[in-house]
PDB file of N, CA and C in Angstrom:
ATOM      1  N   UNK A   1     -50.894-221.888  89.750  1.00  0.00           N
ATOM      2  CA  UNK A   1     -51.316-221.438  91.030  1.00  0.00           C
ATOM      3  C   UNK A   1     -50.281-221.858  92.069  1.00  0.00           C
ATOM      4  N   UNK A   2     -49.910-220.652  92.406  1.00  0.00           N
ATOM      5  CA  UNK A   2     -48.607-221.507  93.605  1.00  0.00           C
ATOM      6  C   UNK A   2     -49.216-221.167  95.239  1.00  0.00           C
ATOM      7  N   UNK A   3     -48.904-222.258  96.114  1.00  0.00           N
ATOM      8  CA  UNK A   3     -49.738-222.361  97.415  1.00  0.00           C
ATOM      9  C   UNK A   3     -48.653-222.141  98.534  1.00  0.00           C
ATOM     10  N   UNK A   4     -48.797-221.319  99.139  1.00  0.00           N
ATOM     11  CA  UNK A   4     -47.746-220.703  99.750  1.00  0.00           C
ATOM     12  C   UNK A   4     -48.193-221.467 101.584  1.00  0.00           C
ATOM     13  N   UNK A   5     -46.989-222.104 102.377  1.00  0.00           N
ATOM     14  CA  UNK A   5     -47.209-222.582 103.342  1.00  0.00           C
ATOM     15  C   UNK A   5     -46.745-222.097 104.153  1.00  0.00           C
ATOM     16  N   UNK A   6     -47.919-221.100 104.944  1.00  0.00           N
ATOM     17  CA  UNK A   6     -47.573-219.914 105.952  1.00  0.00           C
ATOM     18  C   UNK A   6     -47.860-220.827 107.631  1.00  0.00           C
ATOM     19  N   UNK A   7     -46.768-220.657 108.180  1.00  0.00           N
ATOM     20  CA  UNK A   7     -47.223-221.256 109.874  1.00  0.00           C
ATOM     21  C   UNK A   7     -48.270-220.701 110.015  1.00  0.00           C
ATOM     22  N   UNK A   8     -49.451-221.697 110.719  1.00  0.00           N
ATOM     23  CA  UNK A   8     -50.391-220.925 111.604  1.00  0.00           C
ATOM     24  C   UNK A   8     -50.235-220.467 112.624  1.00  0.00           C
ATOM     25  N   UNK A   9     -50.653-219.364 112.812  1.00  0.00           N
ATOM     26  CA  UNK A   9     -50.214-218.594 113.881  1.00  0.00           C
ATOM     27  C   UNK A   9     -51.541-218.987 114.533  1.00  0.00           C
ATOM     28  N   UNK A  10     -51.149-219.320 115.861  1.00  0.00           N
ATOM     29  CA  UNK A  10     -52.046-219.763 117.213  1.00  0.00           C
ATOM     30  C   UNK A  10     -52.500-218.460 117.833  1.00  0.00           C
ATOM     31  N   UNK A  11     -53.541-218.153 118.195  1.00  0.00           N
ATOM     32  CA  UNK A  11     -54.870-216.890 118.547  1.00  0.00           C
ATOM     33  C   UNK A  11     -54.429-217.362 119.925  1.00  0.00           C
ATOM     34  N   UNK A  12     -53.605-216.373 120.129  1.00  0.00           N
ATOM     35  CA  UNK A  12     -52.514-215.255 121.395  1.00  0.00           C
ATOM     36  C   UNK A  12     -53.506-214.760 122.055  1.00  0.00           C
ATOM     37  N   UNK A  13     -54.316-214.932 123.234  1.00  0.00           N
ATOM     38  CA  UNK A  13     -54.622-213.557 123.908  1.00  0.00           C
ATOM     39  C   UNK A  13     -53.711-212.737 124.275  1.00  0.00           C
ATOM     40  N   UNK A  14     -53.446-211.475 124.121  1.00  0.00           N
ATOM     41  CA  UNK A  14     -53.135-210.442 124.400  1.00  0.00           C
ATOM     42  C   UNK A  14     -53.685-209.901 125.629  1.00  0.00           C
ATOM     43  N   UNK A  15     -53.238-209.752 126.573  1.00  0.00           N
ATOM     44  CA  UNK A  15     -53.270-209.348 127.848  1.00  0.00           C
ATOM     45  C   UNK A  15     -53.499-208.184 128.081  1.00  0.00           C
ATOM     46  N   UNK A  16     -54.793-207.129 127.871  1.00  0.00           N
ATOM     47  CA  UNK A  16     -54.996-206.054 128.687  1.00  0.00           C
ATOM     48  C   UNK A  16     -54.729-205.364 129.540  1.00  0.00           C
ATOM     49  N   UNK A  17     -54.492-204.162 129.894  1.00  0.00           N
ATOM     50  CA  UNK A  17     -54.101-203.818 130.990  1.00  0.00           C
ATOM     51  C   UNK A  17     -55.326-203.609 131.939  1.00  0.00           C
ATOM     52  N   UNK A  18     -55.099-203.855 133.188  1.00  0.00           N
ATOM     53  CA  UNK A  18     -56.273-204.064 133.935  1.00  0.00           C
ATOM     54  C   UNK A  18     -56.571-202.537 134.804  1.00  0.00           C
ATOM     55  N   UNK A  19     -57.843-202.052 134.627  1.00  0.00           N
ATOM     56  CA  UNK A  19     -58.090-201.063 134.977  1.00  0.00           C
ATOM     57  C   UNK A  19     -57.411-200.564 136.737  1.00  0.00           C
ATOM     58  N   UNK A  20     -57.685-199.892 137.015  1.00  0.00           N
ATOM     59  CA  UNK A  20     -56.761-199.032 137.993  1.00  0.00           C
ATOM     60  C   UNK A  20     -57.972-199.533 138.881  1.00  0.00           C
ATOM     61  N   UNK A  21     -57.319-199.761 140.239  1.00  0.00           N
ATOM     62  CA  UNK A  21     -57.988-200.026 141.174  1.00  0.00           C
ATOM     63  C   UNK A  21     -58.903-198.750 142.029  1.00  0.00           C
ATOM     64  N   UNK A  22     -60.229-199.427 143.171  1.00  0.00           N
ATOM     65  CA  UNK A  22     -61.033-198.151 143.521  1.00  0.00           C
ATOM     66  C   UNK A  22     -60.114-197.364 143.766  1.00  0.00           C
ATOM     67  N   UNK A  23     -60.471-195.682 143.639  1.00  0.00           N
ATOM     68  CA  UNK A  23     -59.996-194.255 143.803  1.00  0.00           C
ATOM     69  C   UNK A  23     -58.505-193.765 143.557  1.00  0.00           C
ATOM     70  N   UNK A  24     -57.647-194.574 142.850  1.00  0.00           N
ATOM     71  CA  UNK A  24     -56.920-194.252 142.254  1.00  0.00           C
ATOM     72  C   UNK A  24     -56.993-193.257 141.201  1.00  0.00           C
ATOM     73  N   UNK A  25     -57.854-192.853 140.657  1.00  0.00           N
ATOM     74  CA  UNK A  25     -57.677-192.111 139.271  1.00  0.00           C
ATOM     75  C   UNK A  25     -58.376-190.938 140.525  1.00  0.00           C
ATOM     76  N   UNK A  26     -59.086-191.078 141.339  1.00  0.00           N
ATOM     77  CA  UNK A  26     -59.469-189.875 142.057  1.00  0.00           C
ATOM     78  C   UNK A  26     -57.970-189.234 142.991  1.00  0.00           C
ATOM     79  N   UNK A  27     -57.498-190.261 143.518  1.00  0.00           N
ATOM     80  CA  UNK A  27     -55.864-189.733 144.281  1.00  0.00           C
ATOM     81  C   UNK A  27     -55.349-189.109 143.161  1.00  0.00           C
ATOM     82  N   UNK A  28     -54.671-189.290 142.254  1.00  0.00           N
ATOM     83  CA  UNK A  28     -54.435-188.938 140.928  1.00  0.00           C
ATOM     84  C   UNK A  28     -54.736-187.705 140.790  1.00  0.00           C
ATOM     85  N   UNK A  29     -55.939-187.159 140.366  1.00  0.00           N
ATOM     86  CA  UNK A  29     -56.637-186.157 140.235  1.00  0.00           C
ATOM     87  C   UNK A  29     -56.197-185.330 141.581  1.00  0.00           C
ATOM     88  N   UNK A  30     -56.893-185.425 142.713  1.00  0.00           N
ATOM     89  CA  UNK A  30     -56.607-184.434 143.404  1.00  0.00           C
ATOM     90  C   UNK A  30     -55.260-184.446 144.012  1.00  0.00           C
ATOM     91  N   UNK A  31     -54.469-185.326 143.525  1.00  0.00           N
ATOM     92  CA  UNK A  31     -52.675-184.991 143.625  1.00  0.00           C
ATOM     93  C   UNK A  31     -52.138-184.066 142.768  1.00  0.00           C
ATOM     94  N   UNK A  32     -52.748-184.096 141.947  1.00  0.00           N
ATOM     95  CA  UNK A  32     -52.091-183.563 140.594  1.00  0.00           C
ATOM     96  C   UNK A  32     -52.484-181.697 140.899  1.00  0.00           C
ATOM     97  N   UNK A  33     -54.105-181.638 141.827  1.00  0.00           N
ATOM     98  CA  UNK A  33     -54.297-179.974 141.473  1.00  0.00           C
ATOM     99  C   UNK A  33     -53.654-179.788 142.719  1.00  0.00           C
ATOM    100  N   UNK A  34     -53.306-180.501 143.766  1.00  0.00           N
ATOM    101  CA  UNK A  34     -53.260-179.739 144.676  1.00  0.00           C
ATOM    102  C   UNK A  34     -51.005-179.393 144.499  1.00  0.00           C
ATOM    103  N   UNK A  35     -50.879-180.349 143.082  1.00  0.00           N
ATOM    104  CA  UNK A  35     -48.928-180.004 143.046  1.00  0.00           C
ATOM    105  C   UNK A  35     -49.403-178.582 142.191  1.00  0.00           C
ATOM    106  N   UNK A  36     -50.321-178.179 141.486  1.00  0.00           N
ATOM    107  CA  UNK A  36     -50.898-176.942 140.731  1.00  0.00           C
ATOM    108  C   UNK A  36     -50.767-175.607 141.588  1.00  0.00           C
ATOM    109  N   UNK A  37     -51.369-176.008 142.239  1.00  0.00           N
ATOM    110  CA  UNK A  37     -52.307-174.968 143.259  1.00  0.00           C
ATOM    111  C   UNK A  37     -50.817-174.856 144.155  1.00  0.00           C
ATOM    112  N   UNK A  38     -50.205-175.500 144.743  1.00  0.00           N
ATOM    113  CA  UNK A  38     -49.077-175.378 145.532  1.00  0.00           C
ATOM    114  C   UNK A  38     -48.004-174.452 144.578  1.00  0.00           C
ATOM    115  N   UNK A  39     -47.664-174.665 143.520  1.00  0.00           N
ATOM    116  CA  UNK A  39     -46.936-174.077 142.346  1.00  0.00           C
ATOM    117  C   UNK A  39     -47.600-172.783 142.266  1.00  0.00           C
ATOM    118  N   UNK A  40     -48.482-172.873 141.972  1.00  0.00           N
ATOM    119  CA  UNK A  40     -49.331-171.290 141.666  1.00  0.00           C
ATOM    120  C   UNK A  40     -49.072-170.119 142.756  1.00  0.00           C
ATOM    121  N   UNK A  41     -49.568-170.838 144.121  1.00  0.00           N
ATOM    122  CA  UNK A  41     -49.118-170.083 145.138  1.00  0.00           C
ATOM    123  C   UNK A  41     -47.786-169.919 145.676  1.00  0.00           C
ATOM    124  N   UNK A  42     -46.929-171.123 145.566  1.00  0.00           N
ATOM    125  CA  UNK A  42     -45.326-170.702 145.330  1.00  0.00           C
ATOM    126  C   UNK A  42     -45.266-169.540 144.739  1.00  0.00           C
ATOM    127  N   UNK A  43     -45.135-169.684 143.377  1.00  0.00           N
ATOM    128  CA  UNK A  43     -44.801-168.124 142.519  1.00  0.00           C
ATOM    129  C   UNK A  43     -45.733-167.041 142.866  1.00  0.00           C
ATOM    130  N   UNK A  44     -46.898-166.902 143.475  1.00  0.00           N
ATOM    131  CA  UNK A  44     -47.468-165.825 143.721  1.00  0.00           C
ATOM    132  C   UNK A  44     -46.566-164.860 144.951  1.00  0.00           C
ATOM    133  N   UNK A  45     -46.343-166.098 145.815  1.00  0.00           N
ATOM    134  CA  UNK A  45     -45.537-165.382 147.193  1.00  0.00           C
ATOM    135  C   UNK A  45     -44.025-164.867 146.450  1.00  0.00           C
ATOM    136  N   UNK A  46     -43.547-165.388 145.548  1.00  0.00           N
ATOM    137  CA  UNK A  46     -42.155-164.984 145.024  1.00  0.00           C
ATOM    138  C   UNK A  46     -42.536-163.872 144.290  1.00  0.00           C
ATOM    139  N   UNK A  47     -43.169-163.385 143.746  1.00  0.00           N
ATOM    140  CA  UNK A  47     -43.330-162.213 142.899  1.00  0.00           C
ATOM    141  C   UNK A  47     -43.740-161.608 143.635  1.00  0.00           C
ATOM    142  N   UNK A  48     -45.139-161.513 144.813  1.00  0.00           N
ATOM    143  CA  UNK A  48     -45.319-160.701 145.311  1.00  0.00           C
ATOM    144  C   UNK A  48     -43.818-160.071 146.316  1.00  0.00           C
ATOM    145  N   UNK A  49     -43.209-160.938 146.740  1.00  0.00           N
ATOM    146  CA  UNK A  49     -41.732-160.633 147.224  1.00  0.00           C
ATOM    147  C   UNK A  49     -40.778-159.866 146.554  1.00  0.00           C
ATOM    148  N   UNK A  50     -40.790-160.455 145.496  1.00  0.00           N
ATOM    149  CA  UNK A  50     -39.480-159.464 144.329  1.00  0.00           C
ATOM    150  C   UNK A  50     -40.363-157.796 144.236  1.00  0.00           C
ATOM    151  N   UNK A  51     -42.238-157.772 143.729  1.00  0.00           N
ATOM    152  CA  UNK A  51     -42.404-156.947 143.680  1.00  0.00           C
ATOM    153  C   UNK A  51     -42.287-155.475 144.842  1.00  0.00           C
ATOM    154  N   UNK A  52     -42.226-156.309 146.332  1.00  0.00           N
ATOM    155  CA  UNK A  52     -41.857-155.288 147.261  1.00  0.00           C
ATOM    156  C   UNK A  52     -40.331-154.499 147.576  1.00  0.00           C
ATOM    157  N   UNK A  53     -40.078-155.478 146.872  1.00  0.00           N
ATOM    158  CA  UNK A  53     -38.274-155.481 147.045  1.00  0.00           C
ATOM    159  C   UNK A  53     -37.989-155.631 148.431  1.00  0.00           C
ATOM    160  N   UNK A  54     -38.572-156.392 148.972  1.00  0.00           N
ATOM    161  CA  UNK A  54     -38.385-156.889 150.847  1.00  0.00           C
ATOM    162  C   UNK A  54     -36.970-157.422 150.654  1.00  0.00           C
ATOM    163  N   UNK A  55     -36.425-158.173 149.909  1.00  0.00           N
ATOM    164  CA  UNK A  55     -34.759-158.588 149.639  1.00  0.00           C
ATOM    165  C   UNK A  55     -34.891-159.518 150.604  1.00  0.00           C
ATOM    166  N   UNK A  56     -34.108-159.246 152.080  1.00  0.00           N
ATOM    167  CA  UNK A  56     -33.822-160.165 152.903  1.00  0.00           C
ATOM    168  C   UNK A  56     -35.097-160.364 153.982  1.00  0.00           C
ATOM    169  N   UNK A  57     -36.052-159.401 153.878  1.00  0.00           N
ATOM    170  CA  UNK A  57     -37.241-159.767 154.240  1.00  0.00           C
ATOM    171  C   UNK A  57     -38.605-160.815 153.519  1.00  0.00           C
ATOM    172  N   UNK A  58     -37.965-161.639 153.406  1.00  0.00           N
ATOM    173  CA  UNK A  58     -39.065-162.170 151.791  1.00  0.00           C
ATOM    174  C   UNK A  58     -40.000-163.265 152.998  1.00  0.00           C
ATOM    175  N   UNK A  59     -39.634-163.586 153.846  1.00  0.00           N
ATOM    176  CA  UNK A  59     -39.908-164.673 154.820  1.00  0.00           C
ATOM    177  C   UNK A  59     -41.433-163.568 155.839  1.00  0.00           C
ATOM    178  N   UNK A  60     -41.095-162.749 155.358  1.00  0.00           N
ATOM    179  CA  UNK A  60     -42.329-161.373 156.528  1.00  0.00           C
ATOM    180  C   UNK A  60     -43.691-161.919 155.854  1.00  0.00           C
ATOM    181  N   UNK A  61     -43.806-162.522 154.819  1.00  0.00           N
ATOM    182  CA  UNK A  61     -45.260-162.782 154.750  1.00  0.00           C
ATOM    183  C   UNK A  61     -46.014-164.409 155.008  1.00  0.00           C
ATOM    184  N   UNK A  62     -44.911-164.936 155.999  1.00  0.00           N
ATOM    185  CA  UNK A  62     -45.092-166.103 156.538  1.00  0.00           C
ATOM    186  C   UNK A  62     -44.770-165.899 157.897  1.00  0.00           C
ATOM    187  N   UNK A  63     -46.237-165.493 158.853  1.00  0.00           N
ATOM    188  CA  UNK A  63     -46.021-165.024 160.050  1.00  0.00           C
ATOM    189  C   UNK A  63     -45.531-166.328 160.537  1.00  0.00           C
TER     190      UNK A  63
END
């Protein structure tokens, strides 16, 4: 029988990450739809632009 002499390893807490403070995950959230929603309507105004072929008029639908 051979007895093998392993260091004890000392019980480490491991450090959690600590949850996100109040309304952060809500900023988060409504940061995130409103970079969406800004993007969405970006490209809507650009296509609707290319589709008129306004060219150097592309700015006419931002009175």
């Amino acid at each position: 029988m051979a007895i093998t002499h392993e260091p004890a390893k000392s019980p480490q807490k491991k450090r959690g990450m600590l949850p996100p403070k109040r309304g952060q995950i809500k900023k988060s959230i409504i940061s995130k739809f409103f970079k969406v929603v800004a993007n969405v309507a970006s490209n809507a105004v650009r296509a609707l632009a290319r589709k008129e072929g306004s060219g150097a008029h592309g700015n006419s639908l931002l009175f």
